[in-house]
Protein backbone atom coordinates (compact mmCIF):
# COMPACT_ATOMS: atom_id res chain seq x y z
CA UNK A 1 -109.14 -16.39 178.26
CA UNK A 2 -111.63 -18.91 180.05
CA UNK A 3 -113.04 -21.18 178.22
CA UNK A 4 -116.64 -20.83 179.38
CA UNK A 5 -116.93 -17.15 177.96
CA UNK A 6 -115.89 -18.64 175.00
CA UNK A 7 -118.28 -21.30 174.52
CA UNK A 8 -121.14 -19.03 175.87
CA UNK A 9 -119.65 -16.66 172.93
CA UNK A 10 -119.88 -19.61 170.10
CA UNK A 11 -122.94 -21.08 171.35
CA UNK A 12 -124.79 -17.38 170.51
CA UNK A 13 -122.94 -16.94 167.09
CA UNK A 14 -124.39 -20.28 166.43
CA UNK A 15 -127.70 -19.55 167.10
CA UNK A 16 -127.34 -16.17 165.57
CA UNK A 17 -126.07 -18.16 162.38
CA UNK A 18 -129.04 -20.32 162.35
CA UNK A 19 -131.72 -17.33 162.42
CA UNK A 20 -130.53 -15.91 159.65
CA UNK A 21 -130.00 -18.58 158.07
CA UNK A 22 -133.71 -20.16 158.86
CA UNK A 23 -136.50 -19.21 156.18
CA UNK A 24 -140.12 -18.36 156.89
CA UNK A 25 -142.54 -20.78 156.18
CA UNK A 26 -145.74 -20.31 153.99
CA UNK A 27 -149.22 -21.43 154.58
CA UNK A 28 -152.50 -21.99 152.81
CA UNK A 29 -155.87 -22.91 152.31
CA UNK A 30 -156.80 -26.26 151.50
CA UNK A 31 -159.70 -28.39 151.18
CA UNK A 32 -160.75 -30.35 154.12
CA UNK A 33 -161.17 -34.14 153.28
CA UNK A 34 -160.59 -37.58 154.74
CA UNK A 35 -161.52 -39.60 151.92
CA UNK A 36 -161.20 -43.01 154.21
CA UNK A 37 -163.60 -41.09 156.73
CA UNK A 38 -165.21 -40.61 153.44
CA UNK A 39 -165.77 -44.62 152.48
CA UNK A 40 -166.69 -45.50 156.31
CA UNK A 41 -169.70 -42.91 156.04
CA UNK A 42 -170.99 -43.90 152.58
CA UNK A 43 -170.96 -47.77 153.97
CA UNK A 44 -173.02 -47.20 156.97
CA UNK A 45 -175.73 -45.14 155.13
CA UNK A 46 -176.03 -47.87 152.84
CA UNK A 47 -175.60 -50.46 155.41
CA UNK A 48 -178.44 -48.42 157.37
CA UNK A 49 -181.10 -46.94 154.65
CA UNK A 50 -183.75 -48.15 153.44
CA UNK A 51 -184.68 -48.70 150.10
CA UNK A 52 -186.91 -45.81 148.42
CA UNK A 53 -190.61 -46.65 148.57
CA UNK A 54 -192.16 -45.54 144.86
CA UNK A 55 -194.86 -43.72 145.90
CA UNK A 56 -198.08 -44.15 143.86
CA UNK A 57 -201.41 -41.98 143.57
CA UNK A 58 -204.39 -43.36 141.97
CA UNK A 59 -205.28 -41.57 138.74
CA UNK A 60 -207.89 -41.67 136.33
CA UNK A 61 -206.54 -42.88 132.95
CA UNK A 62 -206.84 -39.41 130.82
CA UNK A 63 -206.56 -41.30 127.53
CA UNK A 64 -209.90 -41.81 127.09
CA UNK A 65 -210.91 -38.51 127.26
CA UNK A 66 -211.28 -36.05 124.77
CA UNK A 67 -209.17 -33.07 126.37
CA UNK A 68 -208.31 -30.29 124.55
CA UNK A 69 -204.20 -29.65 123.58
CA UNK A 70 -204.34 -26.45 123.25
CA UNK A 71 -204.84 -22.58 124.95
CA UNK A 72 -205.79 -21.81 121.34
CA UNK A 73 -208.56 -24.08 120.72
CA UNK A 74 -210.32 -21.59 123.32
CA UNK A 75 -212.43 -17.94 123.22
CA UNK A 76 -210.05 -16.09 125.90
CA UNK A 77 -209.66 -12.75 127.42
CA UNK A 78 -206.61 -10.53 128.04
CA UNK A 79 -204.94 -11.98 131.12
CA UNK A 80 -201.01 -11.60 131.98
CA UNK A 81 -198.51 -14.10 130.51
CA UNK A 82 -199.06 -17.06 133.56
CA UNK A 83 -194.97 -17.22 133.55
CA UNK A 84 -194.37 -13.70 134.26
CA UNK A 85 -195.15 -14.84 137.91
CA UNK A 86 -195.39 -17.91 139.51
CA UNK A 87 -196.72 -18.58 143.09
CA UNK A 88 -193.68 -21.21 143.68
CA UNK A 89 -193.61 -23.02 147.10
CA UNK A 90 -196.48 -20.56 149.04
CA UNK A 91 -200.19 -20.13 150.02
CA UNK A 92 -200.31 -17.48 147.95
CA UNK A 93 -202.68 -19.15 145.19
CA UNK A 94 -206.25 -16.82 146.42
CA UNK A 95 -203.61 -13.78 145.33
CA UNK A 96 -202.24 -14.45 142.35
CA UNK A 97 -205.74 -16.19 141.08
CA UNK A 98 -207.24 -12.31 142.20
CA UNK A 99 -204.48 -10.06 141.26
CA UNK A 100 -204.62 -12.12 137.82
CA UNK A 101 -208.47 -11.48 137.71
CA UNK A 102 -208.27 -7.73 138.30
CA UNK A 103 -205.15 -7.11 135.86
CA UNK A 104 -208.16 -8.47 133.84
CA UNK A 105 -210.57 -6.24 134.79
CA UNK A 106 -208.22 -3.35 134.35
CA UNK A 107 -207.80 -4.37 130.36
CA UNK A 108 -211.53 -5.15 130.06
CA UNK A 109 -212.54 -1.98 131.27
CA UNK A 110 -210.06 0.15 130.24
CA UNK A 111 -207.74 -1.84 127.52
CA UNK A 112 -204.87 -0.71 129.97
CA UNK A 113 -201.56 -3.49 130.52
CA UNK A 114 -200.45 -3.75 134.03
CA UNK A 115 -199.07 -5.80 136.27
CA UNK A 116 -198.98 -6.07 139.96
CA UNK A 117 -197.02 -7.15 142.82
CA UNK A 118 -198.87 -10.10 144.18
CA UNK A 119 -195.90 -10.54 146.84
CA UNK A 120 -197.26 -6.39 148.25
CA UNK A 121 -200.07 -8.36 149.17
CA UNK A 122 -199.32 -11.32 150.57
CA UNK A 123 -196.95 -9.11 153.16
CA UNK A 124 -199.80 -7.65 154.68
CA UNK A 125 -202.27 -10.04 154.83
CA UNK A 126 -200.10 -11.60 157.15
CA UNK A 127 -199.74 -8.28 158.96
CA UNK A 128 -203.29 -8.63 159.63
CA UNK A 129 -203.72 -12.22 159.88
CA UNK A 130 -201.21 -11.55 163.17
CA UNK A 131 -203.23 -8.96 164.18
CA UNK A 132 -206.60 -10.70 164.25
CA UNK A 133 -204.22 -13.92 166.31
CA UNK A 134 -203.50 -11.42 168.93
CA UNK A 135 -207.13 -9.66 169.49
CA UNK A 136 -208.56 -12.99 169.53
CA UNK A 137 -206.00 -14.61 171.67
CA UNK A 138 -204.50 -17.18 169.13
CA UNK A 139 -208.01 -18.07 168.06
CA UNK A 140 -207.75 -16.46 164.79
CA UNK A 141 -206.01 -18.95 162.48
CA UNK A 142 -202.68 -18.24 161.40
CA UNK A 143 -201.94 -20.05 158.14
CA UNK A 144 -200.57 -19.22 154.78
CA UNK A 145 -203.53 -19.56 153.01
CA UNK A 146 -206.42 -16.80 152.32
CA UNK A 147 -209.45 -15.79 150.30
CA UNK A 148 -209.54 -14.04 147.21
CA UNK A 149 -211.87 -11.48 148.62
CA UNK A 150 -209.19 -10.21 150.79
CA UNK A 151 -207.76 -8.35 148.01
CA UNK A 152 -210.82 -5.80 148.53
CA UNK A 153 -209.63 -5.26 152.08
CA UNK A 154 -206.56 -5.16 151.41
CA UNK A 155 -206.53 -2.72 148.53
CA UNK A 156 -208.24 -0.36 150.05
CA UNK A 157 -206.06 -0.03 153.05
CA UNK A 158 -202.73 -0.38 151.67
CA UNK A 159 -202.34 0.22 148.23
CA UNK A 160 -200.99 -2.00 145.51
CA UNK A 161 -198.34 -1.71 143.74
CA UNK A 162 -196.57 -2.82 140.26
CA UNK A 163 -194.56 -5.69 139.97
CA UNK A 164 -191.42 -3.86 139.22
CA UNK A 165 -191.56 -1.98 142.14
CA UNK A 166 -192.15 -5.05 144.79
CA UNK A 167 -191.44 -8.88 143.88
CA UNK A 168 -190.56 -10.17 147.48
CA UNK A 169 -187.82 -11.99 146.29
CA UNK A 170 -184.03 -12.17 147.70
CA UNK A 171 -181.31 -11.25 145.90
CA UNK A 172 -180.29 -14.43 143.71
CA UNK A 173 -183.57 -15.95 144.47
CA UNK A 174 -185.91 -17.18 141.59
CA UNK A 175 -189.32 -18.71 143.19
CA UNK A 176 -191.13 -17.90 146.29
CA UNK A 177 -190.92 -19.99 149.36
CA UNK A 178 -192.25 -18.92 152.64
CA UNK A 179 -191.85 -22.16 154.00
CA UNK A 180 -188.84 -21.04 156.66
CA UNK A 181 -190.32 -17.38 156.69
CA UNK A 182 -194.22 -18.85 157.93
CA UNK A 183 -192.60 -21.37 160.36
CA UNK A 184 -190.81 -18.79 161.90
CA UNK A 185 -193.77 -16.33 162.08
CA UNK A 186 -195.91 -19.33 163.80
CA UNK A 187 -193.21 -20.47 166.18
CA UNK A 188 -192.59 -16.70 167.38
CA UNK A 189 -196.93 -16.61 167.38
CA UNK A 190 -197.13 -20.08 169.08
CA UNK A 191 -194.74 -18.70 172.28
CA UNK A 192 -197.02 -15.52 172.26
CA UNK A 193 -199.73 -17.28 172.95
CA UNK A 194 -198.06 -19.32 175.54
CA UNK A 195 -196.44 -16.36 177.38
CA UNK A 196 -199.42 -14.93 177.20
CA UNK A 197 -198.08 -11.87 175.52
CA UNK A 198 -200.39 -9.97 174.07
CA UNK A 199 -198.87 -6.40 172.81
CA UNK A 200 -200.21 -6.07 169.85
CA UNK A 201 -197.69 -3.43 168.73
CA UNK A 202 -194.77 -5.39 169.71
CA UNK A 203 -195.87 -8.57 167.80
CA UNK A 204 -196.46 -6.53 164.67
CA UNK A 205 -193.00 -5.50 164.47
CA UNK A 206 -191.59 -8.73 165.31
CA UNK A 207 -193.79 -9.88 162.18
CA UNK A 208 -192.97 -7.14 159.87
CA UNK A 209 -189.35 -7.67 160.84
CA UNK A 210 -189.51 -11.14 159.82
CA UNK A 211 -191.31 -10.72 156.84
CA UNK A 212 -188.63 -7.72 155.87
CA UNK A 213 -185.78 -9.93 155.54
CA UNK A 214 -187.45 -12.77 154.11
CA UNK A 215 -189.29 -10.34 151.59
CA UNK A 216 -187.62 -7.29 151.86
CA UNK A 217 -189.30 -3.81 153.02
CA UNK A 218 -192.27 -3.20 150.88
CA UNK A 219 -191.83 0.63 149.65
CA UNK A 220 -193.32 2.89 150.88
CA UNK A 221 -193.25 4.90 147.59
CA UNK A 222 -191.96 4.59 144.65
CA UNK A 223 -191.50 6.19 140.92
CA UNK A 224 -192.59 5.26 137.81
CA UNK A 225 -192.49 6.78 134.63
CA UNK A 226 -191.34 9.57 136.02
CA UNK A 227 -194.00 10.28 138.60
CA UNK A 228 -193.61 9.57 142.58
CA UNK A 229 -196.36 6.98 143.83
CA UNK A 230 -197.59 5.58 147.21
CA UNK A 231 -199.06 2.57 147.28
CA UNK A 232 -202.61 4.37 147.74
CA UNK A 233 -201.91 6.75 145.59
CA UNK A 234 -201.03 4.00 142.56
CA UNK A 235 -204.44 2.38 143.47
CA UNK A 236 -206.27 5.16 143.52
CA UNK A 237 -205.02 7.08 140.30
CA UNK A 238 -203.74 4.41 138.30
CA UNK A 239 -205.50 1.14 139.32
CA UNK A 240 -208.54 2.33 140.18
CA UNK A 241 -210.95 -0.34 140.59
CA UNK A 242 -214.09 0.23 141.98
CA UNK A 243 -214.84 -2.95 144.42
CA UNK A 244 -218.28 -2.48 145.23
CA UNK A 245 -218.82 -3.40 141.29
CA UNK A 246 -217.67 -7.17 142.28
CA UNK A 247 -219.59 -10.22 144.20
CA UNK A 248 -218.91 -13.53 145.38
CA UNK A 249 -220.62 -16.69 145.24
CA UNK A 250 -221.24 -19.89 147.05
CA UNK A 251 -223.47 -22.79 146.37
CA UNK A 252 -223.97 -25.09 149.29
CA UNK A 253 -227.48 -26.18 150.63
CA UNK A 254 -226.44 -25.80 154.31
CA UNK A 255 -227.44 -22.12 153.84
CA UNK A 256 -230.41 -20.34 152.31
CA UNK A 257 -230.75 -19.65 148.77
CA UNK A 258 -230.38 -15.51 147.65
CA UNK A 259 -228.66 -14.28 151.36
CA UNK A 260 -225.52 -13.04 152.17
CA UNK A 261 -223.31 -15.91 153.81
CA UNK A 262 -220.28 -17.29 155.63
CA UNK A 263 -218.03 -19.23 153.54
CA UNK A 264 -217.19 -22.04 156.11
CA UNK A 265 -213.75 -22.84 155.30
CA UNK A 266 -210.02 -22.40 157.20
CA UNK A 267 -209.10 -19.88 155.00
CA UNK A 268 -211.91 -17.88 155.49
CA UNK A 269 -210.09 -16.92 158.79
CA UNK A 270 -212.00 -13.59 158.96
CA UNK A 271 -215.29 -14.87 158.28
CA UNK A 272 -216.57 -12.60 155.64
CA UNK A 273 -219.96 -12.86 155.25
CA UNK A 274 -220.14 -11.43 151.78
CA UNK A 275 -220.96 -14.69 150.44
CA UNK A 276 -224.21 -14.64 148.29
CA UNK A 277 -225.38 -18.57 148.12
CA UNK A 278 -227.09 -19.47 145.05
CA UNK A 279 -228.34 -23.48 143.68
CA UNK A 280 -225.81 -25.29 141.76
CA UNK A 281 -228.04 -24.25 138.75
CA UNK A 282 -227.42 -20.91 138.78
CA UNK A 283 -224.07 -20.77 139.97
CA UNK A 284 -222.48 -23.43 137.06
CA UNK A 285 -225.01 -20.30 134.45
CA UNK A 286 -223.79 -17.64 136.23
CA UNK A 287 -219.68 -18.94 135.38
CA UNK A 288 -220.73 -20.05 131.53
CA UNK A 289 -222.77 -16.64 131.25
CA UNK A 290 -219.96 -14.23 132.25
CA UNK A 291 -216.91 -16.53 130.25
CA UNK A 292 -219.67 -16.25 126.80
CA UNK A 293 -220.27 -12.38 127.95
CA UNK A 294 -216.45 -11.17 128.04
CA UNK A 295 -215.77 -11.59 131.27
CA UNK A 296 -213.73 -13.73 133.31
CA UNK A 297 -214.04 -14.72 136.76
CA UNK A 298 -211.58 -15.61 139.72
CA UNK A 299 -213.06 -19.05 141.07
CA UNK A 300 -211.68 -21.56 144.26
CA UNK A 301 -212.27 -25.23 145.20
CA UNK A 302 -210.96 -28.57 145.28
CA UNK A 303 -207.91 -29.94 143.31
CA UNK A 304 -207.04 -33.41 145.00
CA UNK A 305 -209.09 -36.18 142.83
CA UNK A 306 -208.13 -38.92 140.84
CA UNK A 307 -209.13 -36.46 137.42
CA UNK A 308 -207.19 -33.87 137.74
CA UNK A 309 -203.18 -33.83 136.77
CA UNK A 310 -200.84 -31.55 135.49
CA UNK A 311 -199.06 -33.42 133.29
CA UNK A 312 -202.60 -34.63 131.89
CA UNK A 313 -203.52 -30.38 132.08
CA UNK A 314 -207.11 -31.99 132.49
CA UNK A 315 -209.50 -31.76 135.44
CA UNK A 316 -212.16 -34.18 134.63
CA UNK A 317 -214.59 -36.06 136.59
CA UNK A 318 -214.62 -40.04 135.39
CA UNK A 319 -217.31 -42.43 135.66
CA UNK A 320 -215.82 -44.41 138.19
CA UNK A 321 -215.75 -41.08 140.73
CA UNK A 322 -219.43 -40.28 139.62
CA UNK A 323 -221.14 -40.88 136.11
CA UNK A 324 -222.05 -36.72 134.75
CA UNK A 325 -225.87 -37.03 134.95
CA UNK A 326 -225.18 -37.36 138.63
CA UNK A 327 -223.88 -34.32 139.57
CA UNK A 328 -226.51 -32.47 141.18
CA UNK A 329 -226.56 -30.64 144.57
CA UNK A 330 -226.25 -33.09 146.70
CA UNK A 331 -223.85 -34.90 144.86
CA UNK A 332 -221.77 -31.38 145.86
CA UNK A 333 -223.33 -31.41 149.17
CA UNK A 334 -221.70 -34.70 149.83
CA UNK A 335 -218.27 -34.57 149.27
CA UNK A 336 -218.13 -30.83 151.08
CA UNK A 337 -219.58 -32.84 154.00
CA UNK A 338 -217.14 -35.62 153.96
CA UNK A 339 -214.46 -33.36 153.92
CA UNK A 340 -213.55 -34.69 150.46
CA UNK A 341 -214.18 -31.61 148.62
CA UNK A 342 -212.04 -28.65 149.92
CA UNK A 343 -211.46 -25.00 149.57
CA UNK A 344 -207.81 -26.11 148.12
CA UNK A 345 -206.70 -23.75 145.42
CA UNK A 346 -207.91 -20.31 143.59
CA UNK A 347 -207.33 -20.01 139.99
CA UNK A 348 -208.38 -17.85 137.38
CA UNK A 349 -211.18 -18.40 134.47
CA UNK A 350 -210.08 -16.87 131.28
CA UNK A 351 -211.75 -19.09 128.40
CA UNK A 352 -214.11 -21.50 127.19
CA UNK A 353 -214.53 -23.80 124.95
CA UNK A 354 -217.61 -26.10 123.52
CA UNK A 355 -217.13 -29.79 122.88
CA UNK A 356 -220.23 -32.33 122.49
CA UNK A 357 -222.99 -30.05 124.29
CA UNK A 358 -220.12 -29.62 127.07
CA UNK A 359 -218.39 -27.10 127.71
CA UNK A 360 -214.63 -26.85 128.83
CA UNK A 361 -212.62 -23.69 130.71
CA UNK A 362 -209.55 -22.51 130.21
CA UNK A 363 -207.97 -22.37 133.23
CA UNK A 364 -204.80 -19.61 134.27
CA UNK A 365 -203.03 -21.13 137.57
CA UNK A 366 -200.06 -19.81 139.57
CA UNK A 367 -199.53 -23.73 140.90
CA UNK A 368 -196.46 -25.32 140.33
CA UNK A 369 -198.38 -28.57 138.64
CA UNK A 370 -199.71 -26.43 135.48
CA UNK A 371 -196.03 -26.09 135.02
CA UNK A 372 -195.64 -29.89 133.68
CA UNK A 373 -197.50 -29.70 130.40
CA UNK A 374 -197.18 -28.16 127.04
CA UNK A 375 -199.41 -24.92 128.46
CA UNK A 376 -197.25 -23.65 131.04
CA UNK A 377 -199.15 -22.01 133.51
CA UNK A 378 -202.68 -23.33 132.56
CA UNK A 379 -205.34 -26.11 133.00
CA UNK A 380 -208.76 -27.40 131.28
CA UNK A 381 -210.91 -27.98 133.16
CA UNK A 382 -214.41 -29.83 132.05
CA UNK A 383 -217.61 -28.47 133.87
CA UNK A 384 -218.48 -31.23 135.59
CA UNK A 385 -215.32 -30.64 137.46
CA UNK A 386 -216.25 -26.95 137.97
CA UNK A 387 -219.93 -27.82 139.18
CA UNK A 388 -218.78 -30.95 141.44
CA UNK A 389 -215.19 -29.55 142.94
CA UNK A 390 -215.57 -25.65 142.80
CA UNK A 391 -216.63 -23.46 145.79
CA UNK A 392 -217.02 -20.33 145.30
CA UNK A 393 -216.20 -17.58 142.77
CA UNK A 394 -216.17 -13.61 142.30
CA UNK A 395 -217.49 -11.99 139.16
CA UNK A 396 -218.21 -8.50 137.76
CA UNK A 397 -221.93 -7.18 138.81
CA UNK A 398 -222.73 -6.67 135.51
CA UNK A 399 -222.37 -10.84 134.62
CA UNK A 400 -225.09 -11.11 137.39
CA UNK A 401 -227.10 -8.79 137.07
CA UNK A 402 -230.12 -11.71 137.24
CA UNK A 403 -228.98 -13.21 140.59
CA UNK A 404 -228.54 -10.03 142.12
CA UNK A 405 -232.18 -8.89 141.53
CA UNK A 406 -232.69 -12.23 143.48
CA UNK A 407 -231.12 -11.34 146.93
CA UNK A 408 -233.34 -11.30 149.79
């Protein structure tokens, strides 16, 4: 036999041997690490950062003043828990401050418990707020912030409603935060106006698209206790407030006394003219009148001075800023001027309290800083804070009924 058959022959029963006898290797999933790679890294950001900075404000010292501890050392009205719904990192405060105020309103007038989706709201003012940007050409301000008298407008397009039914949040997600859902509304608004592309149907879907997955779909119905709803149909049968009953108030000597006016501020971006200006008088009796007279009263301003802090739960005015006897119109005049006083925050009167011919308010607030005291989800604030800080606020007519006899 040749021999090169033959080692052709034992050269494949060789290999043959060694497949069958080869076994199959396993694999797996591991975690990825370099833990030198690790060191080098952790050297050169230490080598390269710089030391924190502690960042100081300059605060009055709240020790000396005699602030109350307590929500029960106040006369307050029936107002939902202030936990049940926190504004977390969002404009929203002018919604939750009026959605607070008319769960209010509901119970006053009706001794009826309910509460409503502030998040229903906030979806389409910023339908409209993008619809306003593209009939004006981007001259409309886009920005998360609003007025509490859009909840009138609002309302009475779309509906409310509950809560339960609507809460804008993701799955797994506890707190608001429209940061990444607003910058992504303004950068797709920004290009519009720089393409010049002005459909205003197109842009509202691109909006409502990315407000649906940052907020989900608001519904479009809904049931509840057994009964199918719209959201005009829950406003209408079951909220069923009647807004020409409410007015709002400014008190600023730029405009005349007992007229409708503008409220000049950003987030006033529709201009609503349904402003009545009163003296600083008659708006700080107007406030004390309707908290003594059962009512409360939604109210927006400024909330940046050394006096106020959360942890304190005080907004005071100190000598230092301006001694009480003071504040007087053109104290106020002053500081809106300067730019010092702002329209910052909304928030929601729902007490008082007297102290040493004084009086102090009981303050509900959706912000994140009445969340570091011992009264989560409220402030006091003193009135010389209300009468030198606050802008503007919205009442039942029947709290008024004197100023409104004024209007010219």
């Amino acid at each position: 036999m040749n021999t090169i058959p033959k080692l052709i022959i034992g050269i494949v029963l060789l290999t043959a041997l060694c497949i069958i006898a080869q076994t199959r290797d396993a694999g797996k999933y591991i975690e990825s690490k370099n833990e030198f790679f690790e060191k080098i890294m952790k050297s050169s950001n230490e080598f390269y950062s710089q030391p924190a900075k502690e960042r100081k404000v300059f605060k009055a010292d709240f020790a000396q003043f005699d602030i109350p501890k307590s929500v029960e050392e106040f006369n307050y009205y029936w107002h939902n828990d202030p936990v049940i719904s926190p504004q977390g990192n969002t404009g929203m405060c002018w919604d939750y401050c009026a959605t607070s105020f008319y769960e209010s309103e509901i119970f006053r007038l009706r001794k009826e418990k309910i509460k409503l989706s502030e998040a229903f709201t906030a979806y389409w003012e910023y339908v409209e707020k993008a619809r306003r940007f593209v009939k004006e050409r981007g001259s409309s301000l886009f920005a998360q912030g609003s007025e509490s008298n859009a909840i009138p407008r609002l309302w009475t397009e779309y509906g409310i409603v509950p809560l339960q039914s609507y809460n804008g949040l993701k799955t797994g997600q506890t707190y608001h935060d429209h940061t990444k859902m607003f910058n992504e509304m303004k950068s797709y608004l920004d290009n519009i106006q720089t393409q010049n592309a002005w459909n205003e149907e197109a842009v509202l879907s691109t909006i409502k698209s990315i407000l649906n997955f940052h907020m989900g779909e608001p519904p479009a119905e809904f049931i509840l206790n057994g009964k199918n709803y719209t959201p005009q149909t829950y406003f209408k049968d079951i909220v069923r407030i009647d807004f020409e009953n409410y007015f709002d108030f400014q008190s600023t000597i730029k405009q005349p006394f007992y007229t409708y006016t503008d409220f000049e501020v950003p987030d006033n971006w529709w201009h609503s003219k349904d402003y009545i200006n009163i003296p600083l008088d008659e708006f700080m009796v107007a406030i004390k009148g309707a908290l003594k007279n059962g009512f409360t009263v939604c109210i927006g301003g400024d909330v940046s001075e050394p006096g106020y802090d959360g942890y304190a739960e005080a907004a005071v005015i100190p000598s230092f800023d301006i001694p009480s006897e003071f504040i007087d119109e053109y104290a106020r005049e002053f500081r809106i001027a300067s730019g010092t006083t702002e329209d910052d925050h909304g928030i929601h009167l729902v007490g008082y309290k007297e102290s040493n011919e004084k009086s102090w308010f009981l303050i509900k607030d959706s912000g994140s800083g009445s969340r570091n005291g011992a009264n989560v989800g409220y402030y006091f604030y003193h009135e010389d804070y209300i009468k030198l800080k606050m802008l503007s606020f919205s009442v039942h007519k029947d709290a008024v009924k004197n100023l409104l006899e004024k209007l010219k």
